[in-house]
C-alpha atoms as a PDB file:
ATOM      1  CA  UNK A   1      -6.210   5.361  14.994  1.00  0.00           C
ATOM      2  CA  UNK A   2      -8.185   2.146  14.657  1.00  0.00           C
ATOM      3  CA  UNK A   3      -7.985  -0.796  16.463  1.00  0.00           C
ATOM      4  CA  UNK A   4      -8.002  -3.920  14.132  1.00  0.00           C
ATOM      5  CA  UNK A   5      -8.280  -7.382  14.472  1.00  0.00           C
ATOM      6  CA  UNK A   6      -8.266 -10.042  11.652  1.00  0.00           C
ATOM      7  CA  UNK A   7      -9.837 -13.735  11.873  1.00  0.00           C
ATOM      8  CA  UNK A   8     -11.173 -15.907   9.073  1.00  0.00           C
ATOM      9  CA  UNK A   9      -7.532 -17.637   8.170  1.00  0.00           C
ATOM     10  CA  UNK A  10      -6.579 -21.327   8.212  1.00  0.00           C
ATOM     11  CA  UNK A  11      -5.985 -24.311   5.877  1.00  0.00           C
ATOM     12  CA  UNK A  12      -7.623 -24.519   2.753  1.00  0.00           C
ATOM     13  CA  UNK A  13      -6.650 -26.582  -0.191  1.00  0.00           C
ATOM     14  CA  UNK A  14      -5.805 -25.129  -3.790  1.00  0.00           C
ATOM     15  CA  UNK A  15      -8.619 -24.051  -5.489  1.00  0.00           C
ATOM     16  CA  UNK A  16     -10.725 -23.423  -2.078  1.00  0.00           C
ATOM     17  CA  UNK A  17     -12.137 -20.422  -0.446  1.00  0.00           C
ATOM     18  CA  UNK A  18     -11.498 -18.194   2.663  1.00  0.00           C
ATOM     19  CA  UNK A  19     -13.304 -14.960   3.609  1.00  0.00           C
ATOM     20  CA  UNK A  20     -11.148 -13.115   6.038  1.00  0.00           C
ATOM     21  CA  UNK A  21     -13.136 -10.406   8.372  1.00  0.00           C
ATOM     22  CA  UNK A  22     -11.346  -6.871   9.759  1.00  0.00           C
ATOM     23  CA  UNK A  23     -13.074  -5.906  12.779  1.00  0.00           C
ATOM     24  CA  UNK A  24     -12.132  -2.096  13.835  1.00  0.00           C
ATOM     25  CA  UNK A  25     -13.031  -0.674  17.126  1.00  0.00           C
ATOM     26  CA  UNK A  26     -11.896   3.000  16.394  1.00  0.00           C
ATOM     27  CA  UNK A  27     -14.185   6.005  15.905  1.00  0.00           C
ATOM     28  CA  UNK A  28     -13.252   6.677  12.512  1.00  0.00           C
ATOM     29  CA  UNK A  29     -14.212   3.675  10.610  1.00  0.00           C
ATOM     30  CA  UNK A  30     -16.623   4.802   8.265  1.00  0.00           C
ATOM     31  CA  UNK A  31     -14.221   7.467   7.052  1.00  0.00           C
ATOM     32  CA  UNK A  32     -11.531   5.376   6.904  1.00  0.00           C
ATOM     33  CA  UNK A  33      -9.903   3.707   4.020  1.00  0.00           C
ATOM     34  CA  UNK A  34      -8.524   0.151   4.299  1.00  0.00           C
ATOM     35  CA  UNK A  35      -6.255  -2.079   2.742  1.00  0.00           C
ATOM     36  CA  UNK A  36      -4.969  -5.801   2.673  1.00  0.00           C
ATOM     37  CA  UNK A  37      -1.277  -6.619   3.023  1.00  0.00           C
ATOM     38  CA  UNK A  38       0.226 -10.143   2.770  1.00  0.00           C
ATOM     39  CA  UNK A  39       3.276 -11.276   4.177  1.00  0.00           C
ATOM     40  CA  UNK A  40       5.184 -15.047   3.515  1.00  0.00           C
ATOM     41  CA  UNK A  41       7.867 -15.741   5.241  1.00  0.00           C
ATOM     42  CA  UNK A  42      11.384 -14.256   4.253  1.00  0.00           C
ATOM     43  CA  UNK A  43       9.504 -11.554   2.331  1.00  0.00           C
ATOM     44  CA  UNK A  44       8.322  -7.953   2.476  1.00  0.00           C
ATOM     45  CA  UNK A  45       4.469  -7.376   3.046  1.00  0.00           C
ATOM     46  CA  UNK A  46       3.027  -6.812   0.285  1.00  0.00           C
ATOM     47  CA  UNK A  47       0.261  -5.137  -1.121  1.00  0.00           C
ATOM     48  CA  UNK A  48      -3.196  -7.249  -1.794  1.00  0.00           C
ATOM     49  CA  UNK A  49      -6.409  -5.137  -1.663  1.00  0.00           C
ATOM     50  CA  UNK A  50      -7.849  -1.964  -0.903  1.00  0.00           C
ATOM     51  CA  UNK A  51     -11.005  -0.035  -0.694  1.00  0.00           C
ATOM     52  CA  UNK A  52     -11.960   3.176  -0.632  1.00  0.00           C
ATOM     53  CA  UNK A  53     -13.502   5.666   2.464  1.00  0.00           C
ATOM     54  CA  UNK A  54     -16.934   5.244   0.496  1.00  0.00           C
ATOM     55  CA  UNK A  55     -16.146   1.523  -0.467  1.00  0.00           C
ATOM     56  CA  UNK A  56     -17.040   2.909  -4.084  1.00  0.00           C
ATOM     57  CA  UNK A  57     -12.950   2.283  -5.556  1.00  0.00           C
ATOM     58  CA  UNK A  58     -11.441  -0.868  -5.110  1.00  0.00           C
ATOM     59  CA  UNK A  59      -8.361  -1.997  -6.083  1.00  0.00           C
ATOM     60  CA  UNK A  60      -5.797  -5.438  -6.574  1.00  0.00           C
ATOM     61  CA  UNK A  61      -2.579  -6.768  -7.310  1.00  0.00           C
ATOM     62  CA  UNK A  62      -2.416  -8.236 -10.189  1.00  0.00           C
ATOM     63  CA  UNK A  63      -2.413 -11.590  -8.867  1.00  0.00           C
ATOM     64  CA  UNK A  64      -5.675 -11.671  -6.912  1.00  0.00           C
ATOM     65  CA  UNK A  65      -7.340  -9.718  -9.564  1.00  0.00           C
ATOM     66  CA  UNK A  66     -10.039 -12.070 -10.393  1.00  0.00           C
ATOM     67  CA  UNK A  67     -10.446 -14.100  -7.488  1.00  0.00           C
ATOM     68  CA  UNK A  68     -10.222 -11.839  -4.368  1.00  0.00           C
ATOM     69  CA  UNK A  69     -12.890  -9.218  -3.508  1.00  0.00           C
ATOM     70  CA  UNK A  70     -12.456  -6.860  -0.811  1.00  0.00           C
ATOM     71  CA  UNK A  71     -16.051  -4.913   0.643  1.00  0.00           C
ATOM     72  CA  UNK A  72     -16.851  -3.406   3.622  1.00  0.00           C
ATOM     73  CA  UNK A  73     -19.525  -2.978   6.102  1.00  0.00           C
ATOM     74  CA  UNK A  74     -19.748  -0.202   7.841  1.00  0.00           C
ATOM     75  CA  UNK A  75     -22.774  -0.891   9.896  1.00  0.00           C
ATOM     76  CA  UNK A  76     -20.232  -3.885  11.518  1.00  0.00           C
ATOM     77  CA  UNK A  77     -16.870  -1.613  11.461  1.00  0.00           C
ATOM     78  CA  UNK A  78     -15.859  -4.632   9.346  1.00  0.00           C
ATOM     79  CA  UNK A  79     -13.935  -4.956   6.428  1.00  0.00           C
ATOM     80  CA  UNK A  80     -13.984  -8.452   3.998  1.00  0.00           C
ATOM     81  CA  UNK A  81     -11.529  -9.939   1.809  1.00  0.00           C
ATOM     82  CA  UNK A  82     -13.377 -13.061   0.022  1.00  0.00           C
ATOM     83  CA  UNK A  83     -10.743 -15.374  -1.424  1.00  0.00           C
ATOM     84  CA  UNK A  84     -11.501 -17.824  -3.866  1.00  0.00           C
ATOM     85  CA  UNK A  85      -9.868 -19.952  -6.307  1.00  0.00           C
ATOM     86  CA  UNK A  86      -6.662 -19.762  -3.780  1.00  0.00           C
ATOM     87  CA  UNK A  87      -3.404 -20.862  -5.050  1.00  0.00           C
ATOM     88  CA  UNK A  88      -0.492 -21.956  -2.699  1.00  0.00           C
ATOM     89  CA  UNK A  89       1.868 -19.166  -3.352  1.00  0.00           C
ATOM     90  CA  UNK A  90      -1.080 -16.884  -1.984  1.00  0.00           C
ATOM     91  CA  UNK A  91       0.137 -18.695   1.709  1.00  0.00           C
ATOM     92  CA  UNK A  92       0.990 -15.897   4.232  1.00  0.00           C
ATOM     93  CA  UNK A  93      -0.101 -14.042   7.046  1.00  0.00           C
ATOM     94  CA  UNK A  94      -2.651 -11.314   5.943  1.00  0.00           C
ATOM     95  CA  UNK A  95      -3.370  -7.948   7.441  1.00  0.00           C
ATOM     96  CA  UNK A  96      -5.428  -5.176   7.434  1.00  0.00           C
ATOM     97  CA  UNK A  97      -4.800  -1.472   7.504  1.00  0.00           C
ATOM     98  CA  UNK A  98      -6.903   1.311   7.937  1.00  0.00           C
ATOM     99  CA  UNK A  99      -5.775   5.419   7.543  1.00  0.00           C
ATOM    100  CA  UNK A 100      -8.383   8.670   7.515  1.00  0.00           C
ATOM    101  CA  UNK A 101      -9.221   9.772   4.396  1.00  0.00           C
ATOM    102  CA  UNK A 102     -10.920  12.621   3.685  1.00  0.00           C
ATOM    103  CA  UNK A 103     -11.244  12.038   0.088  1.00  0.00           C
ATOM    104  CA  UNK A 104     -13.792   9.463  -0.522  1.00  0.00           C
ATOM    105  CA  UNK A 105     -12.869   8.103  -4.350  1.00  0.00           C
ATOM    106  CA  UNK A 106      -9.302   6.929  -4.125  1.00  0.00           C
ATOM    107  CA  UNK A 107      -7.373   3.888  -2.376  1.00  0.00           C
ATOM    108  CA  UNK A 108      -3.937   3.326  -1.007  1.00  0.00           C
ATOM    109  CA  UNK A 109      -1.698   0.710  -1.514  1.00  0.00           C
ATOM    110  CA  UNK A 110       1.345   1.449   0.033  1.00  0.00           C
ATOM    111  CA  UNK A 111       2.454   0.365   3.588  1.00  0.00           C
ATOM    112  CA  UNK A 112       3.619   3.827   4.837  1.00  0.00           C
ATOM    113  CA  UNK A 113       0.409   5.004   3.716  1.00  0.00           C
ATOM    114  CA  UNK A 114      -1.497   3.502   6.559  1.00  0.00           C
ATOM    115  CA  UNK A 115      -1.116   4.331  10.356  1.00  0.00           C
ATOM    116  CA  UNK A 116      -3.261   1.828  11.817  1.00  0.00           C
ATOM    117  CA  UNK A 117      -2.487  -2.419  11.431  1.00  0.00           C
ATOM    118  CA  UNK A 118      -3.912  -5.590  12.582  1.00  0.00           C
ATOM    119  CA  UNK A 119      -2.011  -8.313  14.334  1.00  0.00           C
ATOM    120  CA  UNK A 120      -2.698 -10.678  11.451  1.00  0.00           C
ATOM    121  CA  UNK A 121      -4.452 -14.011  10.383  1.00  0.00           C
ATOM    122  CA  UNK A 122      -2.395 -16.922   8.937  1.00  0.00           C
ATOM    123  CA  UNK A 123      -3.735 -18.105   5.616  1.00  0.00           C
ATOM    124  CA  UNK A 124      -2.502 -21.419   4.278  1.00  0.00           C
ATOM    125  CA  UNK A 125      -3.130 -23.285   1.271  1.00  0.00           C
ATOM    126  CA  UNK A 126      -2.045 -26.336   0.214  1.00  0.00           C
ATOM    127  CA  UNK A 127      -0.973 -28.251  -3.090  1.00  0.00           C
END
């Protein structure tokens, strides 16, 4: 399992930017593949982003397609979610999630899919 930690949230106003970083201090990073959940309060997490082992597939909600980019570093065990063009309703705590994969061409995007989590950053925007 990896050991992740999130930081880049805060306060931003509509239409502004955030790029939230995923540091991981496992062994496995480079084969892992990682995903971005979201989670508002009184409502499930949810699904935001994800990128492949290789970082070659990448995948979004339909919401954020357009305006969020997820990438990944593996030199830095770090993985990126640049935000832009952020919209109130995308207000919630964000996570990231990492899981082995031994394929290196597909994503996940389901919650039960991954078996390692952050702790979370807090990303608000405002009207």
């Amino acid at each position: 399992q990896e050991q992740l930690v999130e930081s880049g949230g805060g306060l931003v106003q509509a239409g502004g930017s955030l790029r939230l970083s995923c540091a991981a201090s496992g062994r496995t990073f480079n084969r892992d593949a990682l995903g971005w959940f979201r989670q508002a309060p009184g409502k499930e997490r949810e699904f935001v982003a994800a990128i492949s082992r290789s970082g070659g597939l990448t995948d979004y909600e339909e919401s954020v397609k357009g305006r969020f980019a997820v990438s990944r570093d593996n030199a830095k065990n770090t993985v990126y979610l640049q935000m832009n063009s952020l919209k109130p309703e995308d207000t919630a705590v964000y996570y990231c999630a990492a899981r082995y994969s031994i394929p290196n061409w597909r994503t996940f995007v389901r919650t039960e899919e991954y078996d390692s989590w952050g702790r979370g950053t807090q990303v608000t925007v405002s009207s």
